[in-house]
PDB file of N, CA and C in Angstrom:
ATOM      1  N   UNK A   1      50.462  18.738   5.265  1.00  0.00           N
ATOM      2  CA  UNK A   1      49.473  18.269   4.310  1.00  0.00           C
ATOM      3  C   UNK A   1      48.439  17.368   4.983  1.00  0.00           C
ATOM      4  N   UNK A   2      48.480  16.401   5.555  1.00  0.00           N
ATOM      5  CA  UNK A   2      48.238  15.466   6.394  1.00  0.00           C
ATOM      6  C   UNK A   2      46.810  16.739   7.482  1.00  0.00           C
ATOM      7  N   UNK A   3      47.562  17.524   8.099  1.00  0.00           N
ATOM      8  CA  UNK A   3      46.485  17.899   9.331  1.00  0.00           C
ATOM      9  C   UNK A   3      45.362  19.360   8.427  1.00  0.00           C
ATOM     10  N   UNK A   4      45.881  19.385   7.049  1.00  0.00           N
ATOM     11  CA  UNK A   4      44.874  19.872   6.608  1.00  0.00           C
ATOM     12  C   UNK A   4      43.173  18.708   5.765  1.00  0.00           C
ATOM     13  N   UNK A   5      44.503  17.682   5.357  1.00  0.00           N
ATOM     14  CA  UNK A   5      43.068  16.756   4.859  1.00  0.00           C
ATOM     15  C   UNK A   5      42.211  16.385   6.552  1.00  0.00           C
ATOM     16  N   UNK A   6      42.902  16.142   7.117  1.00  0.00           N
ATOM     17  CA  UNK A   6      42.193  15.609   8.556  1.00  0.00           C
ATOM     18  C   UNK A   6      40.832  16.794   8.580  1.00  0.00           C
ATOM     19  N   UNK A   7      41.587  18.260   8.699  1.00  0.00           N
ATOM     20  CA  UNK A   7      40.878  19.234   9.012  1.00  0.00           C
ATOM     21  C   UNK A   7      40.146  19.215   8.284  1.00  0.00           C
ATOM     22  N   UNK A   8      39.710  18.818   6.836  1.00  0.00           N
ATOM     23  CA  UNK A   8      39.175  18.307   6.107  1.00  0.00           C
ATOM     24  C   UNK A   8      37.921  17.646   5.758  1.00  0.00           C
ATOM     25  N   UNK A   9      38.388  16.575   6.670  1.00  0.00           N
ATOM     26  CA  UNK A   9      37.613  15.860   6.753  1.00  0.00           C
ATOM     27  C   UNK A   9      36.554  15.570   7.679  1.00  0.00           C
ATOM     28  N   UNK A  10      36.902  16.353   9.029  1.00  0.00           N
ATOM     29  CA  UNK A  10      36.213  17.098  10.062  1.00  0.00           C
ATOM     30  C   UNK A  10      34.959  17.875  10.075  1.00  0.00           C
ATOM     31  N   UNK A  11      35.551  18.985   8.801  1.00  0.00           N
ATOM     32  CA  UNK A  11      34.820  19.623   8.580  1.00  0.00           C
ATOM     33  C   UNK A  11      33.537  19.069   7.775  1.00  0.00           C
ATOM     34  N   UNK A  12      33.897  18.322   7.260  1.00  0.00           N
ATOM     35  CA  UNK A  12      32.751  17.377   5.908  1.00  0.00           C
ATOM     36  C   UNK A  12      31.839  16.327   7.012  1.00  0.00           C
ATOM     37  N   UNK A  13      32.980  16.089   7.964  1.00  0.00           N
ATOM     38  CA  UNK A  13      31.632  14.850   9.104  1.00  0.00           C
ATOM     39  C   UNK A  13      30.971  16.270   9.639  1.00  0.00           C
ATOM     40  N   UNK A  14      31.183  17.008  10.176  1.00  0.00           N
ATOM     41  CA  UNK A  14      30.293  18.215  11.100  1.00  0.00           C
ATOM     42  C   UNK A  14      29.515  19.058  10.382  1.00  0.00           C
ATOM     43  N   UNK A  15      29.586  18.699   8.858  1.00  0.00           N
ATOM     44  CA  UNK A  15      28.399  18.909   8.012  1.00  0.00           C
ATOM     45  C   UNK A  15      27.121  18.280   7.882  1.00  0.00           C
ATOM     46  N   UNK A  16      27.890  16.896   7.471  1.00  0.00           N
ATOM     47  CA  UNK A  16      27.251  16.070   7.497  1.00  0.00           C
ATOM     48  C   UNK A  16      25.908  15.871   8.629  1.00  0.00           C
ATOM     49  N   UNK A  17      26.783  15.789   9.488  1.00  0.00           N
ATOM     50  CA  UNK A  17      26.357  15.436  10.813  1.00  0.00           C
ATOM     51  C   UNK A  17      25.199  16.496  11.251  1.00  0.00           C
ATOM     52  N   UNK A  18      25.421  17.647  10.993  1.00  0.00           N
ATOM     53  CA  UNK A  18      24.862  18.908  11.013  1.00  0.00           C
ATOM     54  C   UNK A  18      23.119  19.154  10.382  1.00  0.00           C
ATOM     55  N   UNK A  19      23.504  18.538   8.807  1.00  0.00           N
ATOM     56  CA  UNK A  19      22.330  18.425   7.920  1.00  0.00           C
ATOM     57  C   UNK A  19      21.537  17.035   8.865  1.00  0.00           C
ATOM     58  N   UNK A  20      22.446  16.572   9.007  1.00  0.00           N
ATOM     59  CA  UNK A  20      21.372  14.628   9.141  1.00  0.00           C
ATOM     60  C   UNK A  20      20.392  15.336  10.066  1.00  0.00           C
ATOM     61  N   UNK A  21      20.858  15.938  11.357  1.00  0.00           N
ATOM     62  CA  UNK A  21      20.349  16.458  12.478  1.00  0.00           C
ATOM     63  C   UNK A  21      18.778  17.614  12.054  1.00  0.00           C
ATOM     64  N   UNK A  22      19.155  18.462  11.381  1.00  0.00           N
ATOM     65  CA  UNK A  22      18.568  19.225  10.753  1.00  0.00           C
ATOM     66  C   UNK A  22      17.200  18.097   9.949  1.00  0.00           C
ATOM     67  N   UNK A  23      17.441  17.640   9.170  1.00  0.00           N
ATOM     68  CA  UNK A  23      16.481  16.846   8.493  1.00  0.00           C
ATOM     69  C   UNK A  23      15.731  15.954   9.366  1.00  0.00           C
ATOM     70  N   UNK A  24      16.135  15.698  10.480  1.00  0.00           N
ATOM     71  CA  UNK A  24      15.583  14.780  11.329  1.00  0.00           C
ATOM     72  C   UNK A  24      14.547  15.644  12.403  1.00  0.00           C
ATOM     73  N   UNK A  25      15.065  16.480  12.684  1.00  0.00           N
ATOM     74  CA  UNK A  25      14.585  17.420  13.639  1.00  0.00           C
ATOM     75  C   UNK A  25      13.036  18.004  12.972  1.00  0.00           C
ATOM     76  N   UNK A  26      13.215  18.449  11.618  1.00  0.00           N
ATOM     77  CA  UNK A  26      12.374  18.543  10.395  1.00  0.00           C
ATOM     78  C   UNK A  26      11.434  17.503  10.376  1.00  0.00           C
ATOM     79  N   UNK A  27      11.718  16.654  10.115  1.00  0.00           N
ATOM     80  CA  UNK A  27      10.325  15.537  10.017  1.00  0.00           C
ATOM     81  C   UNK A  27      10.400  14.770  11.794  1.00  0.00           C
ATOM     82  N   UNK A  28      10.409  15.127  12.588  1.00  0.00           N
ATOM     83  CA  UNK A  28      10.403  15.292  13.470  1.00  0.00           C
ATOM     84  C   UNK A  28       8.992  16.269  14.024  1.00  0.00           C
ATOM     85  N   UNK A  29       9.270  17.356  13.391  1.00  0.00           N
ATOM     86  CA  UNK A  29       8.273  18.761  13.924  1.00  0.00           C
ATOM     87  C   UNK A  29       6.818  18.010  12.600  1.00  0.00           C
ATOM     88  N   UNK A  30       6.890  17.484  11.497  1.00  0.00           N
ATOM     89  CA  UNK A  30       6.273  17.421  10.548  1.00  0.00           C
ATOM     90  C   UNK A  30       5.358  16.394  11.449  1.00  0.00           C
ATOM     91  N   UNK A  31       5.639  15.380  11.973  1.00  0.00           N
ATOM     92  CA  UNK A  31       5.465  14.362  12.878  1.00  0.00           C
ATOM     93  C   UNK A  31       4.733  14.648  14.237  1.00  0.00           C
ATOM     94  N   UNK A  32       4.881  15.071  14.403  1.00  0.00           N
ATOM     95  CA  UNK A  32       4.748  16.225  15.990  1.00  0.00           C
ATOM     96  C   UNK A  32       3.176  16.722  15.445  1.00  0.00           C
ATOM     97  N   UNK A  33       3.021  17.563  14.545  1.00  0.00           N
ATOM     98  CA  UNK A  33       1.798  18.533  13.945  1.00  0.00           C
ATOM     99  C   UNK A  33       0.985  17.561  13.883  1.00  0.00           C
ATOM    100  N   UNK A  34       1.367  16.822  13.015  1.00  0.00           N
ATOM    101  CA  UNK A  34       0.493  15.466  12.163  1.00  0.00           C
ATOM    102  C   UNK A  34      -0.609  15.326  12.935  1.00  0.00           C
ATOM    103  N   UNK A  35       0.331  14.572  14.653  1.00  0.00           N
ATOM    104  CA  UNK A  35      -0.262  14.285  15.643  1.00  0.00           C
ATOM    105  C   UNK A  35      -1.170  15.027  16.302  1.00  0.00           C
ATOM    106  N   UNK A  36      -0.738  16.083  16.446  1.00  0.00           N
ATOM    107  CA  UNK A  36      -1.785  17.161  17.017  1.00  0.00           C
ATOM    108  C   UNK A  36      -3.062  17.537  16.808  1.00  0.00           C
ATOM    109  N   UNK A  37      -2.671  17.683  15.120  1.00  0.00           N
ATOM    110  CA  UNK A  37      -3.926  18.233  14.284  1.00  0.00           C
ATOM    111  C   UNK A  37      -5.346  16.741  14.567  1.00  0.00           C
ATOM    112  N   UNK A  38      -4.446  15.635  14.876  1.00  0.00           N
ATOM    113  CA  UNK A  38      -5.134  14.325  14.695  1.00  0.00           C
ATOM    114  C   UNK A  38      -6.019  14.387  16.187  1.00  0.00           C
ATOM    115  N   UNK A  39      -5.114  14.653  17.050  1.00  0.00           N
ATOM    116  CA  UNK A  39      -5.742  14.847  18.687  1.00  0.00           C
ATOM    117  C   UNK A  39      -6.771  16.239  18.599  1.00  0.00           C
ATOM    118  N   UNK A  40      -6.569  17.434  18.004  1.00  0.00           N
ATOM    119  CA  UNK A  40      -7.106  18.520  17.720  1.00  0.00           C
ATOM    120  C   UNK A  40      -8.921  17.350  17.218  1.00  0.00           C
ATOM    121  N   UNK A  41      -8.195  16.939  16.232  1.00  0.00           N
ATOM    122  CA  UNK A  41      -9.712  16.976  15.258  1.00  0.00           C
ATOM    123  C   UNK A  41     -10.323  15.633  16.487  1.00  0.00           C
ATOM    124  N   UNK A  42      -9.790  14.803  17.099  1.00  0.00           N
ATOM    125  CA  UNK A  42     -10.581  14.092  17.870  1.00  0.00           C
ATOM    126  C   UNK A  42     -11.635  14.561  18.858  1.00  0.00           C
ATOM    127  N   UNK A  43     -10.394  15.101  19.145  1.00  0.00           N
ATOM    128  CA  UNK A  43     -10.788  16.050  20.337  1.00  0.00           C
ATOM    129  C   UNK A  43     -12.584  16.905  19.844  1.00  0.00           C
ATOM    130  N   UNK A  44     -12.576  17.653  18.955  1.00  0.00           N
ATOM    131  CA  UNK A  44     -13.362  18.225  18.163  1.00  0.00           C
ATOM    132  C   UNK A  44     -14.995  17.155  17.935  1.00  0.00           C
ATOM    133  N   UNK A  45     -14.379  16.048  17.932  1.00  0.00           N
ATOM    134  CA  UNK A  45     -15.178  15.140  17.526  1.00  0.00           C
ATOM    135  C   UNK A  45     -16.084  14.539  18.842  1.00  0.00           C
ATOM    136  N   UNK A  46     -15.493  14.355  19.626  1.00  0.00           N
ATOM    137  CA  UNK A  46     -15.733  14.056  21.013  1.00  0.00           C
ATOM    138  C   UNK A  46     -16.610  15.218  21.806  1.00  0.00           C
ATOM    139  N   UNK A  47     -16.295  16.407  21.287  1.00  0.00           N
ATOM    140  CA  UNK A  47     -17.205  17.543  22.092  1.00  0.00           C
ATOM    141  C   UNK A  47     -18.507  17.800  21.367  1.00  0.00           C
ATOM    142  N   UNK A  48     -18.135  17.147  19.983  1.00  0.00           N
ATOM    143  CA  UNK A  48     -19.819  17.375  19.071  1.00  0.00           C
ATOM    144  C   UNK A  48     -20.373  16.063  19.492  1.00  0.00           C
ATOM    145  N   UNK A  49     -20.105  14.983  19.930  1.00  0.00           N
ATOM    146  CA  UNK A  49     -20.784  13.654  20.308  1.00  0.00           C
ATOM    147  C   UNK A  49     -21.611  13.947  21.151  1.00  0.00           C
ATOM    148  N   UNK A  50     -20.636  14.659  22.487  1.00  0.00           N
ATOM    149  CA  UNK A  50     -21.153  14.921  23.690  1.00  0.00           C
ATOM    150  C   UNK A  50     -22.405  15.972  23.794  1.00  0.00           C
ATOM    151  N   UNK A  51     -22.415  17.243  22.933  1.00  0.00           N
ATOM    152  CA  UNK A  51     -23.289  18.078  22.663  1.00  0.00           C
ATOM    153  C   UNK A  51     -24.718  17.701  21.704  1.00  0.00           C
ATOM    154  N   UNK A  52     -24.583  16.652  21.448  1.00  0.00           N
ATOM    155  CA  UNK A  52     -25.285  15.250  20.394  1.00  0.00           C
ATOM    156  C   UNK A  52     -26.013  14.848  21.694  1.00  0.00           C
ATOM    157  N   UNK A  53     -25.241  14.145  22.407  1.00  0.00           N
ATOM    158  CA  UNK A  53     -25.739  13.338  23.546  1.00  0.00           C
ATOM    159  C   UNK A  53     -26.757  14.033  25.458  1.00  0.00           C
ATOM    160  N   UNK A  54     -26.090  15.264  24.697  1.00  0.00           N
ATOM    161  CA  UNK A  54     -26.823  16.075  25.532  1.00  0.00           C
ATOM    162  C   UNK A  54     -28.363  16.595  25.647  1.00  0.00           C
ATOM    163  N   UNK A  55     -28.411  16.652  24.178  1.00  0.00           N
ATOM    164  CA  UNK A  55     -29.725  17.652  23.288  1.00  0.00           C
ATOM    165  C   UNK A  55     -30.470  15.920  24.009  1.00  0.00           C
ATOM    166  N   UNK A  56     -30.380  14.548  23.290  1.00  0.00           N
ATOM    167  CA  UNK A  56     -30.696  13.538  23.116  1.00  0.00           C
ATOM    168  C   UNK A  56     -31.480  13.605  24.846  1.00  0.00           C
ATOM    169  N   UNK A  57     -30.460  13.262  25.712  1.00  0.00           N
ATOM    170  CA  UNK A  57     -30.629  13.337  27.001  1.00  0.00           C
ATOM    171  C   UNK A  57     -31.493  14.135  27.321  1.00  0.00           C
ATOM    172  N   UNK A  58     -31.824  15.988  27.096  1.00  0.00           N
ATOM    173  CA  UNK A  58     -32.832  16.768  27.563  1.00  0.00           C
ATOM    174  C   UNK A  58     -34.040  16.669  26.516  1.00  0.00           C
ATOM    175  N   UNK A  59     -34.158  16.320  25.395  1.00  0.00           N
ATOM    176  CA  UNK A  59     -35.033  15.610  24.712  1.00  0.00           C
ATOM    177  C   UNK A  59     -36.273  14.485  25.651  1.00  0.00           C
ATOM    178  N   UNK A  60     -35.410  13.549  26.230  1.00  0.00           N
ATOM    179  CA  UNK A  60     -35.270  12.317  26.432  1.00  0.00           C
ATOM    180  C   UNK A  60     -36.403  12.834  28.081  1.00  0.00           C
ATOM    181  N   UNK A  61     -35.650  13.419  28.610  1.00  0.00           N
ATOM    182  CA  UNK A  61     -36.296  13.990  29.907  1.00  0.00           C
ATOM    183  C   UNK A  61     -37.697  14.725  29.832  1.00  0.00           C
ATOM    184  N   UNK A  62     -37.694  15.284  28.510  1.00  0.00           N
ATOM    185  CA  UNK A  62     -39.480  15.893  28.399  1.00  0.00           C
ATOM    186  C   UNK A  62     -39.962  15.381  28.153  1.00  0.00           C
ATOM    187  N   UNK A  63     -39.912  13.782  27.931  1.00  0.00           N
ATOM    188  CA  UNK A  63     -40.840  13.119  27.060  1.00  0.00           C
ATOM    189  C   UNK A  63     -41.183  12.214  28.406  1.00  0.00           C
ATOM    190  N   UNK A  64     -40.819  12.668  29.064  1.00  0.00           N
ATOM    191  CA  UNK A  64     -41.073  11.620  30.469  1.00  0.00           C
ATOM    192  C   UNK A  64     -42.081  12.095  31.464  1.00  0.00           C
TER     193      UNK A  64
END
């Protein structure tokens, strides 16, 4: 009786344990994107500055 509750109870931590992992791993990847999309859109932002700063610059040179 005894090495079935154990077995039991084994089984219920390596569930447990199983899901926690799972859910973590999950907002984990949710976390991960977030970031990306955030570096993505910087990134994005930084190449229209530069293409801003360019026009400005050859602008800048005919008027000279």
């Amino acid at each position: 009786m005894a090495s079935i509750q154990l077995r039991t109870l084994i089984d219920n931590v390596l569930n447990d344990t199983s899901r926690d992992m799972r859910e973590q791993a999950d907002a984990v990847d949710i976390a991960f994107q977030r970031r990306v999309d955030e570096v993505q859109d910087a990134k994005n932002k930084l190449e229209e500055n530069l293409r801003k700063v360019g026009a400005i610059s050859d602008v800048s040179i005919l008027c000279f």
